[in-house]
N, C-alpha and C. Protein backbone atom coordinates (compact mmCIF):
# COMPACT_ATOMS: atom_id res chain seq x y z
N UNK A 1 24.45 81.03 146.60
CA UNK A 1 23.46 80.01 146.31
C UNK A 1 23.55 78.94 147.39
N UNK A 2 22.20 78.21 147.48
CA UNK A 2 22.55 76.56 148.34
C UNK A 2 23.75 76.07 148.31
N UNK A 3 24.22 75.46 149.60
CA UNK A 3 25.30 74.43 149.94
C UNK A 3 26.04 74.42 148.79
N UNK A 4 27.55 74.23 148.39
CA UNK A 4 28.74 74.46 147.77
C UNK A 4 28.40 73.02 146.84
N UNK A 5 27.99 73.02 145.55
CA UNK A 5 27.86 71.71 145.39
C UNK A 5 26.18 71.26 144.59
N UNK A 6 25.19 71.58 145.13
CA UNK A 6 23.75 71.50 145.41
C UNK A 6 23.30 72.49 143.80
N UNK A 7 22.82 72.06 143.37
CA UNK A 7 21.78 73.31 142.04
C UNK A 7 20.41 72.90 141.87
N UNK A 8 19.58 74.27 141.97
CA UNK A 8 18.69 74.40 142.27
C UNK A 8 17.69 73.46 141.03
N UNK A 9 16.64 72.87 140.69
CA UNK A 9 16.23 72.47 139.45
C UNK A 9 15.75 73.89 138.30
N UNK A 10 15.18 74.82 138.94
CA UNK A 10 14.46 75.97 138.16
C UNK A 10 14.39 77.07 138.83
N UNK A 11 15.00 77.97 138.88
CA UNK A 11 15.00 79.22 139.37
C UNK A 11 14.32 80.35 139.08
N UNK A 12 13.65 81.12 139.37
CA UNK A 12 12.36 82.05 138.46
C UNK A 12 12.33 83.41 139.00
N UNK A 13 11.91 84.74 138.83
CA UNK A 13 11.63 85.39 139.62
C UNK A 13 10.50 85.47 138.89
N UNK A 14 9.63 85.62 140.50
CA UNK A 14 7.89 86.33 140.61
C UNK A 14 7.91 87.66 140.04
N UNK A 15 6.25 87.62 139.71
CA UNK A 15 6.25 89.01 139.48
C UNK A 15 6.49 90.24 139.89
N UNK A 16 6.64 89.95 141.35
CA UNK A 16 7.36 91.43 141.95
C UNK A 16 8.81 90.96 142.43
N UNK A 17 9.36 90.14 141.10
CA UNK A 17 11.04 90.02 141.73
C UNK A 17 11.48 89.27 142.84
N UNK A 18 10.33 88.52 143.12
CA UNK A 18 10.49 87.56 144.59
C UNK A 18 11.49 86.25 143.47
N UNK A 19 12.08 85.71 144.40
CA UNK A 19 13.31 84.50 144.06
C UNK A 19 12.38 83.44 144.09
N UNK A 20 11.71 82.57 143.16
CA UNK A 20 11.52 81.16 143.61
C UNK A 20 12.18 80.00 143.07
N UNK A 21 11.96 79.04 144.03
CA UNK A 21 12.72 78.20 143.90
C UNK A 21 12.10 76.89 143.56
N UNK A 22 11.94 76.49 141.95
CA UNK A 22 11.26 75.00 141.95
C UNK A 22 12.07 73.69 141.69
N UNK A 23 11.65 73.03 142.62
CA UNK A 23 12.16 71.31 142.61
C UNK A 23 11.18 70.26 141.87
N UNK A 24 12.41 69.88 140.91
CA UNK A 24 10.86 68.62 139.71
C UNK A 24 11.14 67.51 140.98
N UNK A 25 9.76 66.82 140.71
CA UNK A 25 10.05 65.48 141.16
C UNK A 25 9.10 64.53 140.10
N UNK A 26 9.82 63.55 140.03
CA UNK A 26 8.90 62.55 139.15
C UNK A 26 8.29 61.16 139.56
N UNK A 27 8.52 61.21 140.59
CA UNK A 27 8.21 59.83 141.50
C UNK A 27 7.82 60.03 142.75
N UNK A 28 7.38 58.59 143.49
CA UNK A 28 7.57 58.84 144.85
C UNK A 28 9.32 58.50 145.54
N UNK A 29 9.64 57.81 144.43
CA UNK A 29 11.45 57.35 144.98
C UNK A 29 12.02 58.63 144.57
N UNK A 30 12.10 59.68 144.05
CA UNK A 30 12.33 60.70 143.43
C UNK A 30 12.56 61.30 144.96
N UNK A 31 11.29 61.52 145.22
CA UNK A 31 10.88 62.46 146.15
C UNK A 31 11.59 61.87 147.35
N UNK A 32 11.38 60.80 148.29
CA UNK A 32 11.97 59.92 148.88
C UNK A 32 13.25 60.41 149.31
N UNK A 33 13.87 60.07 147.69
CA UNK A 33 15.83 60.25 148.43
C UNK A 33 15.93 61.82 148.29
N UNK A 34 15.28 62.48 148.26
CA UNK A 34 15.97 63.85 147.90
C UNK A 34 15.60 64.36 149.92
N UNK A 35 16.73 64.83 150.20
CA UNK A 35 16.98 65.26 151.25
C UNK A 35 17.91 66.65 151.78
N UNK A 36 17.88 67.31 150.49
CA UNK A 36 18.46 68.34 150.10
C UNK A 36 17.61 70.02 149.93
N UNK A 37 16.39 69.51 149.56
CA UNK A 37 15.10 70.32 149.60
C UNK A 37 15.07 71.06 150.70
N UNK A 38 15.25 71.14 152.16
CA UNK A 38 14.92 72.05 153.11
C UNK A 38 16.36 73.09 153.13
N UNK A 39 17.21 72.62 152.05
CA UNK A 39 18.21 73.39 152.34
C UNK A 39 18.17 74.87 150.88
N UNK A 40 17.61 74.97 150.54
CA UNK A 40 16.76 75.66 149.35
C UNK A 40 16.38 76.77 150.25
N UNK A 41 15.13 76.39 151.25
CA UNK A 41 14.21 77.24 151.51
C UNK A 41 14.75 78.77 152.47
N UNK A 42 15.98 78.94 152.69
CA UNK A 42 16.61 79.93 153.12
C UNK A 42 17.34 80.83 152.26
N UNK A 43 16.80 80.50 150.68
CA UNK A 43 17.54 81.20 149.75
C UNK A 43 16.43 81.45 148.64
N UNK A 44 15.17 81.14 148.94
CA UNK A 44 14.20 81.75 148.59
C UNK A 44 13.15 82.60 148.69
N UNK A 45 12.10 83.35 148.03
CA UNK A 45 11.29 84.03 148.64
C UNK A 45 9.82 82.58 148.73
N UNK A 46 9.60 82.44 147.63
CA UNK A 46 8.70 81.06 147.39
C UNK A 46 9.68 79.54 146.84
N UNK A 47 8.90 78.61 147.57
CA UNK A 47 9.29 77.10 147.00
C UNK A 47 8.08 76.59 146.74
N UNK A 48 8.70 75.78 145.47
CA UNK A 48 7.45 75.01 144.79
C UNK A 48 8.09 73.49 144.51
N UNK A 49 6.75 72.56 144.36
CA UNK A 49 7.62 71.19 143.94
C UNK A 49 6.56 71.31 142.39
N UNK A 50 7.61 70.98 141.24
CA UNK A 50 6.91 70.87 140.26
C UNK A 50 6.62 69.39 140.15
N UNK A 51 5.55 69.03 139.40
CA UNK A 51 5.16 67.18 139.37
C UNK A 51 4.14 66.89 138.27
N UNK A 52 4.05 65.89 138.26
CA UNK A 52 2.88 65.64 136.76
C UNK A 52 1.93 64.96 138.00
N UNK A 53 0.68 64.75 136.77
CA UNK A 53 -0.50 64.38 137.69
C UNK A 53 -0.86 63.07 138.17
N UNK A 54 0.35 62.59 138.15
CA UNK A 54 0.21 61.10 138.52
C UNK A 54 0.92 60.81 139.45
N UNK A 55 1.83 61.88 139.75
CA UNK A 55 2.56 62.05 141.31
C UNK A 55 1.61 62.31 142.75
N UNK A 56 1.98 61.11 144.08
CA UNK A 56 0.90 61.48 144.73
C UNK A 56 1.82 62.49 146.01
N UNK A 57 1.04 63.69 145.19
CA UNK A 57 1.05 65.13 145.88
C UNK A 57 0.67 65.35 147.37
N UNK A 58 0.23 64.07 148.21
CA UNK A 58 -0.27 64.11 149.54
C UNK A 58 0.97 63.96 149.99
N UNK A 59 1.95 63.55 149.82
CA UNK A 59 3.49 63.64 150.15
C UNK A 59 3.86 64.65 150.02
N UNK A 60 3.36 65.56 149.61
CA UNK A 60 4.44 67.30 149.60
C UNK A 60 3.83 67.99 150.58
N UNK A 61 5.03 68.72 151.62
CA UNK A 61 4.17 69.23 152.54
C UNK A 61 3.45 70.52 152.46
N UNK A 62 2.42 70.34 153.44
CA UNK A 62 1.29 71.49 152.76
C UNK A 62 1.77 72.90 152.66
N UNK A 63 2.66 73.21 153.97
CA UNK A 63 3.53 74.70 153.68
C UNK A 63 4.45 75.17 152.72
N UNK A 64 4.35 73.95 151.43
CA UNK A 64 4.72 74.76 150.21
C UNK A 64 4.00 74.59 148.68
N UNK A 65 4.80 75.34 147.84
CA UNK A 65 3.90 75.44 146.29
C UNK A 65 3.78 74.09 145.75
N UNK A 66 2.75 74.18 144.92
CA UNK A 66 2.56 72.78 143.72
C UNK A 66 2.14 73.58 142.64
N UNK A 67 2.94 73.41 141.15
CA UNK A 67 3.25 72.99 139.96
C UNK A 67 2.79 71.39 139.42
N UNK A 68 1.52 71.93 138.90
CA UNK A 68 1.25 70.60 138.43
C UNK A 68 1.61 70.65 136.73
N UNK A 69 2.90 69.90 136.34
CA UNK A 69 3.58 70.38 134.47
C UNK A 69 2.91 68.77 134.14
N UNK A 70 2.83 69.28 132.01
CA UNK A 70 3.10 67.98 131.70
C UNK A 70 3.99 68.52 130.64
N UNK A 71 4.03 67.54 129.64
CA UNK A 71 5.11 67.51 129.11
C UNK A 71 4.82 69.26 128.15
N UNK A 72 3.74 69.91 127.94
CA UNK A 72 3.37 71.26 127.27
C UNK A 72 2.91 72.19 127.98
N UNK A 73 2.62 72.34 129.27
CA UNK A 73 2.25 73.31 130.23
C UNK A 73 2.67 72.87 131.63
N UNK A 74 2.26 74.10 132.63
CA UNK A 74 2.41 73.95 134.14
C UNK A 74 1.71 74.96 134.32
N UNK A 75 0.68 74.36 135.47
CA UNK A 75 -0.34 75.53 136.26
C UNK A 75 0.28 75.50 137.57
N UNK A 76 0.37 76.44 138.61
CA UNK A 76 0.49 76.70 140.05
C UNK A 76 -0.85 76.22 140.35
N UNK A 77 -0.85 75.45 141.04
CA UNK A 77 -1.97 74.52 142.03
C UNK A 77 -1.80 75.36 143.64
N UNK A 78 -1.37 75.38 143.66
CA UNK A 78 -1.01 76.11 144.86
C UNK A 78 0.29 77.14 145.15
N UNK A 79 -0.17 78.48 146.18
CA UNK A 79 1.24 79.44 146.11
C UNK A 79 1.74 78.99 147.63
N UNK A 80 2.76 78.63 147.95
CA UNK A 80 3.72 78.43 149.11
C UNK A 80 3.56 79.60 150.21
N UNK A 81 3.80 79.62 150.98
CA UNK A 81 3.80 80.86 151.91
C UNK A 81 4.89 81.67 151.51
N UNK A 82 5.37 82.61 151.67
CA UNK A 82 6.29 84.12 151.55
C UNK A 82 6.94 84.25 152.49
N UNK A 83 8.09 83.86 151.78
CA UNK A 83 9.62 84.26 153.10
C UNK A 83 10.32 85.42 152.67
N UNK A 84 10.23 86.34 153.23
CA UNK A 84 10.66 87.58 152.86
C UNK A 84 12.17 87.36 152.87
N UNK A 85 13.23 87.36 151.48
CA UNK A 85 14.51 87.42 151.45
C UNK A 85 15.12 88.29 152.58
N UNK A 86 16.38 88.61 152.85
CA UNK A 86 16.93 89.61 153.52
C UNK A 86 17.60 90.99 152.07
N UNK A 87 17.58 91.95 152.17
CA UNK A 87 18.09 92.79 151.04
C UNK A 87 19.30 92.45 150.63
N UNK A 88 20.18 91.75 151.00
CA UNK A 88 21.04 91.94 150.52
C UNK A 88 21.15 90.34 149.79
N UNK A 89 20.85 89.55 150.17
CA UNK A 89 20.92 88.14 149.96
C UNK A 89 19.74 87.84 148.79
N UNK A 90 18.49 88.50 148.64
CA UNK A 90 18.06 88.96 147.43
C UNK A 90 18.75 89.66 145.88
N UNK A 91 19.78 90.55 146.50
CA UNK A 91 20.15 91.45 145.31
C UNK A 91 21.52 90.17 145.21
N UNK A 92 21.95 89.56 145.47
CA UNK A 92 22.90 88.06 145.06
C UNK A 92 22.23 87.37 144.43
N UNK A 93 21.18 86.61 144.50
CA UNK A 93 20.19 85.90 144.06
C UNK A 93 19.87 86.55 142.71
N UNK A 94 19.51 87.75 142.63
CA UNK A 94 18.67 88.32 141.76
C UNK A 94 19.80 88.26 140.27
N UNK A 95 20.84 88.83 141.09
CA UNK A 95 22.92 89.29 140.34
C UNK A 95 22.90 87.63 139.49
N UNK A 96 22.87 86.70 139.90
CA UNK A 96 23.16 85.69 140.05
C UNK A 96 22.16 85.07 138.94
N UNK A 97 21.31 85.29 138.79
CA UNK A 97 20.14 84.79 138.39
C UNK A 97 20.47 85.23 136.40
N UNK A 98 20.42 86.94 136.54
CA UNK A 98 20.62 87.59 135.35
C UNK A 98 22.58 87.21 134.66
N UNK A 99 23.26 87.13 135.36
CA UNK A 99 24.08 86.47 134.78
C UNK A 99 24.11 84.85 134.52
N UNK A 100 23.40 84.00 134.82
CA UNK A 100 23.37 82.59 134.39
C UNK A 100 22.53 83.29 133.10
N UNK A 101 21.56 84.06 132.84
CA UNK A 101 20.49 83.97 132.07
C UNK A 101 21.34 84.53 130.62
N UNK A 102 22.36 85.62 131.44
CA UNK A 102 22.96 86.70 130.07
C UNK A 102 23.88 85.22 129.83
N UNK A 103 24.69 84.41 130.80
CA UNK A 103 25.55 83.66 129.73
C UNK A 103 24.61 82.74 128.76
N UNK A 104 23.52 82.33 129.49
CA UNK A 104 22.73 81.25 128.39
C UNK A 104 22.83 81.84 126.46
N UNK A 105 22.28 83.20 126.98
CA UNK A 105 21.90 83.43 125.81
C UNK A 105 22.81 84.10 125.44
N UNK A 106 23.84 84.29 125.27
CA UNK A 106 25.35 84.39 124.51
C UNK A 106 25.75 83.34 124.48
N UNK A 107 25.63 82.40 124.91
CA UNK A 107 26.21 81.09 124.32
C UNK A 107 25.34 80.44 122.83
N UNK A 108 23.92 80.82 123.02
CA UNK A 108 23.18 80.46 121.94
C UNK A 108 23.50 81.54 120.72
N UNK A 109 23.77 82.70 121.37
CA UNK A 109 24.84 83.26 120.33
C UNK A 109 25.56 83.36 119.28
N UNK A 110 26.67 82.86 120.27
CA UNK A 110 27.60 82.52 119.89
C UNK A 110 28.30 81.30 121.09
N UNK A 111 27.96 80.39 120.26
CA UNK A 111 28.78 78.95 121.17
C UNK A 111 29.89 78.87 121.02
N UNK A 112 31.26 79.31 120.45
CA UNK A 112 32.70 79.53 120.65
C UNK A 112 33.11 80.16 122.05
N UNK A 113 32.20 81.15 122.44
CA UNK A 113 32.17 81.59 124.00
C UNK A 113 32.20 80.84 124.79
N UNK A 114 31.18 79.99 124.54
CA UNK A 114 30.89 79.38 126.01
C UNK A 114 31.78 79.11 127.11
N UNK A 115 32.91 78.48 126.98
CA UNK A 115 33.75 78.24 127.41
C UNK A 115 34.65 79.33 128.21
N UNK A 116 34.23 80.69 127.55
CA UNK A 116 35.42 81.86 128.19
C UNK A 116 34.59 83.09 129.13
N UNK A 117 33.20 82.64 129.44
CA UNK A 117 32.04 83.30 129.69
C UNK A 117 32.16 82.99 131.69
């Protein structure tokens, strides 16, 4: 995953298994200090910034996705360009992805696990 330290906000796979990678932002100071974002885009296939509609979106740059959420939905406003993973750095991502997902839901489980998972 990103830099030793760094977690991603929302991790997803596309419909054909592509890795994306979405960052919320809720502000323009939000957006501002985050300086961590270009370090994402080498560990994805798509990046998106998710935002509500009162965020001004002329600040996100145009070579990637917009997620416009509110507090009960999110539409893709736009799809990011396609960085083709490398195979092997995909099937980590992908490994990676299904085990955060299998511990979630064994912990909702059974929450005595959590801890030994």
């Amino acid at each position: 995953m990103p830099t030793s330290g760094l977690r991603v906000d929302v991790m997803a796979l596309g419909p054909k298994g592509e890795v994306w990678v979405i960052e919320c932002k809720s502000s323009r100071a939000d957006y501002m200090s985050d300086s961590k974002w270009q370090g994402y885009l080498e560990w994805c296939d798509r990046f998106f910034w998710a935002v509500d509609s009162e965020f001004p979106v002329e600040l996100l740059p145009d070579d990637t996705g917009l997620i416009l959420a509110d507090p009960y939905d999110a539409e893709i406003q736009r799809m990011g360009p396609e960085g083709k993973l490398a195979p092997a750095r995909r099937k980590v991502m992908t490994m990676k992805f299904a085990r955060h997902a299998a511990t979630r839901l064994q912990s909702l489980r059974d929450p005595k696990l959590t801890g030994l998972i």
